[in-house]
Protein backbone atom coordinates (compact mmCIF):
# COMPACT_ATOMS: atom_id res chain seq x y z
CA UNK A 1 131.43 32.02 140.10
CA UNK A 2 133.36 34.58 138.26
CA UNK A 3 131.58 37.08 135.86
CA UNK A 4 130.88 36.08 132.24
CA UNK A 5 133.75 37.27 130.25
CA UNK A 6 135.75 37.87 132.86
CA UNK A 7 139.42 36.35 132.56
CA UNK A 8 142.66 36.47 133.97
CA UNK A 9 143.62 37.89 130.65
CA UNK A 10 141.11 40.44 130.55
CA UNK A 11 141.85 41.58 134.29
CA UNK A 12 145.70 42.01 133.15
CA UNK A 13 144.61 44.00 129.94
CA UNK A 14 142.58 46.41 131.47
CA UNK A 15 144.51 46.76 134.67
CA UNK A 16 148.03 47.91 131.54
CA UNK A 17 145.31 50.04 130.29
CA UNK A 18 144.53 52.01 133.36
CA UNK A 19 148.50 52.22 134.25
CA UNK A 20 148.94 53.51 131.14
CA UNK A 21 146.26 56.18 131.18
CA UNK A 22 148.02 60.01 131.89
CA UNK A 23 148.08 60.67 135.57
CA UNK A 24 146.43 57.41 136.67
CA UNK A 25 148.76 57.44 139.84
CA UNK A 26 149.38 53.86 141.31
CA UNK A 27 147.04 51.06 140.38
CA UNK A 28 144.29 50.46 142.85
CA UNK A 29 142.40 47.39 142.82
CA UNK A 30 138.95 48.82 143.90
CA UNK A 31 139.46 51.42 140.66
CA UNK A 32 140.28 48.53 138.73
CA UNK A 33 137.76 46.08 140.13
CA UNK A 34 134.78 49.06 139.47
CA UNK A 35 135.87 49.67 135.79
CA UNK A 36 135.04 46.16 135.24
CA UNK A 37 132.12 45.89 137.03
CA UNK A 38 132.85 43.97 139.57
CA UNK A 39 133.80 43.73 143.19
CA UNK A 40 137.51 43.25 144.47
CA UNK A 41 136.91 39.72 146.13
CA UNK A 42 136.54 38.80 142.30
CA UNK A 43 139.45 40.25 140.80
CA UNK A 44 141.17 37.56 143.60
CA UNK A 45 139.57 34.55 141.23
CA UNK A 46 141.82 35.71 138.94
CA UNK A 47 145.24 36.93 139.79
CA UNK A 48 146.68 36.86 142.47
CA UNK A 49 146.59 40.26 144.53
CA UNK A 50 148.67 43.28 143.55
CA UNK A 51 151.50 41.30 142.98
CA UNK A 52 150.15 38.88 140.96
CA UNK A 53 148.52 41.75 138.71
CA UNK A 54 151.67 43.75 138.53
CA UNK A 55 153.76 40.20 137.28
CA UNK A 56 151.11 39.91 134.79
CA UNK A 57 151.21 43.53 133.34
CA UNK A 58 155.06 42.81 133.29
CA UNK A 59 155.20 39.81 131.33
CA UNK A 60 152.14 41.36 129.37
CA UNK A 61 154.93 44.25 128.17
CA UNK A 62 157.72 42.26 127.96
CA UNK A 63 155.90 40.39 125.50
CA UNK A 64 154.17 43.20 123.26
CA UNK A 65 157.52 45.40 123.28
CA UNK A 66 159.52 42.23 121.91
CA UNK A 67 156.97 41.68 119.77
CA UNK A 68 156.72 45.60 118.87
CA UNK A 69 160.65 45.24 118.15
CA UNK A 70 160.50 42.62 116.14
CA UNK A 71 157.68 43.69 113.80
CA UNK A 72 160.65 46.48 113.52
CA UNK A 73 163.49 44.80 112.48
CA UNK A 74 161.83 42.07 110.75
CA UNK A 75 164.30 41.61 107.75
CA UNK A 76 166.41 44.40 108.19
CA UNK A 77 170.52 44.12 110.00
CA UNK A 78 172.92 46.59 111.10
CA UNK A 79 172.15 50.16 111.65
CA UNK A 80 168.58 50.09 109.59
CA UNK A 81 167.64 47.31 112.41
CA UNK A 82 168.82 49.37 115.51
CA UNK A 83 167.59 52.22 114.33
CA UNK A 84 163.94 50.94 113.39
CA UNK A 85 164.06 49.40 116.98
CA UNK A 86 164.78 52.44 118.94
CA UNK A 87 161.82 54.08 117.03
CA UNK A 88 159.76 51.48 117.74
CA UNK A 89 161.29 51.26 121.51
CA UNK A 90 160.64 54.61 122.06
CA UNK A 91 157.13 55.10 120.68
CA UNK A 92 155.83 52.37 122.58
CA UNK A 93 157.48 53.01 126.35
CA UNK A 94 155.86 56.41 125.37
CA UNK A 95 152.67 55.16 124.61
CA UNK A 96 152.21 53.00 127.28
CA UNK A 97 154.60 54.39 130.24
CA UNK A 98 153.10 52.25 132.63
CA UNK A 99 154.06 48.65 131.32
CA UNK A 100 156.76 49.90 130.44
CA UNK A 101 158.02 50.68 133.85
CA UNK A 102 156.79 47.36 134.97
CA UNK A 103 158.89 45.63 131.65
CA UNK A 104 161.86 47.42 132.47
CA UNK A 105 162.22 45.26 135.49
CA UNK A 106 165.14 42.19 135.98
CA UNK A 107 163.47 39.00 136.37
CA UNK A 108 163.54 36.94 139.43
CA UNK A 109 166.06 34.16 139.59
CA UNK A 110 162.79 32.16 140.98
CA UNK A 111 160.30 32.89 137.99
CA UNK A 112 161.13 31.07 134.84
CA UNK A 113 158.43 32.57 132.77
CA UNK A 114 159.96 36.43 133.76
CA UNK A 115 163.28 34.91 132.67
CA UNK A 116 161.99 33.47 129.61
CA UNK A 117 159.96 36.52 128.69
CA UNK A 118 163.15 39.11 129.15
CA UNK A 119 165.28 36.42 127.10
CA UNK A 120 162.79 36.81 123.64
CA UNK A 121 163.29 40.36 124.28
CA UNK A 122 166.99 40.74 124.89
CA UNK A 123 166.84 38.07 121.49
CA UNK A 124 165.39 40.65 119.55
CA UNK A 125 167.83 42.95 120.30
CA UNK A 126 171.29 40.24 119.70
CA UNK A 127 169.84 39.38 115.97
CA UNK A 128 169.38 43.42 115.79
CA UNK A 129 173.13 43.51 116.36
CA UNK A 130 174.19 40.43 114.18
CA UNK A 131 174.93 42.36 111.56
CA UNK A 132 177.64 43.85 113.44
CA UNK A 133 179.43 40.80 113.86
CA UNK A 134 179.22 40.83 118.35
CA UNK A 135 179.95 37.95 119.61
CA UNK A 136 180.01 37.14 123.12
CA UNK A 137 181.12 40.00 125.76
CA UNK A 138 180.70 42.09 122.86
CA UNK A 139 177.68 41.66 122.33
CA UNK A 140 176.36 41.76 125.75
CA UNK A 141 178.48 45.11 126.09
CA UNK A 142 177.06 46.57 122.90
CA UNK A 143 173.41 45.25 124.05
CA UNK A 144 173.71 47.39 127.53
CA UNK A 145 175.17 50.18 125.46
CA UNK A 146 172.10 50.53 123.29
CA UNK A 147 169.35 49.16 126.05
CA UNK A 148 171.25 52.31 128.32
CA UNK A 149 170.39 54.97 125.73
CA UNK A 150 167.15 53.79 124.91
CA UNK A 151 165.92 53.68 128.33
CA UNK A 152 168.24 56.70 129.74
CA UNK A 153 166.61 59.27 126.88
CA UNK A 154 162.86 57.83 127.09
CA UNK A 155 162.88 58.06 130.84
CA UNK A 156 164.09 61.58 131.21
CA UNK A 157 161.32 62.74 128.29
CA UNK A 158 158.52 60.69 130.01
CA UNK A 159 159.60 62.14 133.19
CA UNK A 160 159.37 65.50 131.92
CA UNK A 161 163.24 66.52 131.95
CA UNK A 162 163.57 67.91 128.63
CA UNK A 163 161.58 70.95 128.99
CA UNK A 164 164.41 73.72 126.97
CA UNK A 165 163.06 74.46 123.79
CA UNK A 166 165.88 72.25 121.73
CA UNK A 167 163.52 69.79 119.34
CA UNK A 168 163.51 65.93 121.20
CA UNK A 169 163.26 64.31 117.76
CA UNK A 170 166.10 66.28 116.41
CA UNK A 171 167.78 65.24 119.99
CA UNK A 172 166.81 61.46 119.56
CA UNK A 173 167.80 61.32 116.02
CA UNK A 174 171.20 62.30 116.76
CA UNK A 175 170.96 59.99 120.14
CA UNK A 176 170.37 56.99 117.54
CA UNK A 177 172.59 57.95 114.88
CA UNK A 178 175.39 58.26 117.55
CA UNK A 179 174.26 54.92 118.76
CA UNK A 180 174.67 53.63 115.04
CA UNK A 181 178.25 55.12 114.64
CA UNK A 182 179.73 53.79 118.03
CA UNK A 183 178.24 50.21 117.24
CA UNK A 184 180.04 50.57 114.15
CA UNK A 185 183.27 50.98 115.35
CA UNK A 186 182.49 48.96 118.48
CA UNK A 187 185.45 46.15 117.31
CA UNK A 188 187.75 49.20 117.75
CA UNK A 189 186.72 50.57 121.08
């Protein structure tokens, strides 16, 4: 019988929790099985292995980041919602780097839940962009544009690479406000 409290839920949370913790190192399921007080036969009543953990954390961050982007742009078009996403994009793969690497994965062609997860997020970003008038090609090219220098900048700081002196928040406010400019002229390029 599992432990009282225990859920597949709660296994997922804490296991994003420990990922995210600085210098945690791969997730182990005896590290994660002791913080909760139990042993790893039990973890197995709720997910399903490693793999079955790590799909859970990923769907877990592909949900809160969509939601953490929408809270963003809730109301707002055009540059003010692109740039109040890229904040909020940015603070959160920050805060929790290691959902976020799990999030930033493609889904499987073979799990509709994956799919349907990385569709609400890629929505938030299209009605980010509606104000720009993208349609079609457009707007998937403009969505891989901005995706690509969200991700390309908060990698290389999580991973350490901007070490010169130059101020990162000066850096990423120009990253964003060039972002802004090209999407405005984006019918032009």
């Amino acid at each position: 019988m599992p432990r009282a409290g225990l859920s597949r839920d709660a296994v997922v949370a804490r296991a994003a929790e420990m990922l995210d913790e600085p210098g945690s190192g791969p997730l182990q399921l005896q590290a994660l099985a002791e913080s909760l007080g139990v042993r790893v036969p039990s973890l197995y009543k709720h997910v399903d292995g490693m793999p079955g953990l790590q799909r859970g954390i990923l769907l877990r961050g592909k949900a809160e980041l969509a939601a953490e982007l929408s809270r963003a742009a809730v109301g707002r078009s055009g540059a003010d919602a692109v740039t109040r996403i890229a904040h909020a994009y940015r603070a959160w793969a920050l805060a929790h780097p290691g959902r976020y690497a799990l999030a930033m994965r493609a889904p499987t062609a073979d799990d509709a839940e994956d799919e349907t997860a990385s569709e609400a997020l890629a929505r938030v970003v299209y009605d980010a962009l509606a104000g720009y008038d993208l349609r079609d090609d457009d707007l998937v090219d403009a969505t891989r544009f901005l995706r690509s220098a969200m991700h390309g900048f908060v990698a290389l700081e999580a991973g350490g690479a901007f070490a010169l002196a130059a101020d990162r928040e000066r850096s990423w406010d120009r990253l964003v406000a060039s972002v802004v400019a090209a999407l405005e002229g984006w019918h032009r390029a």
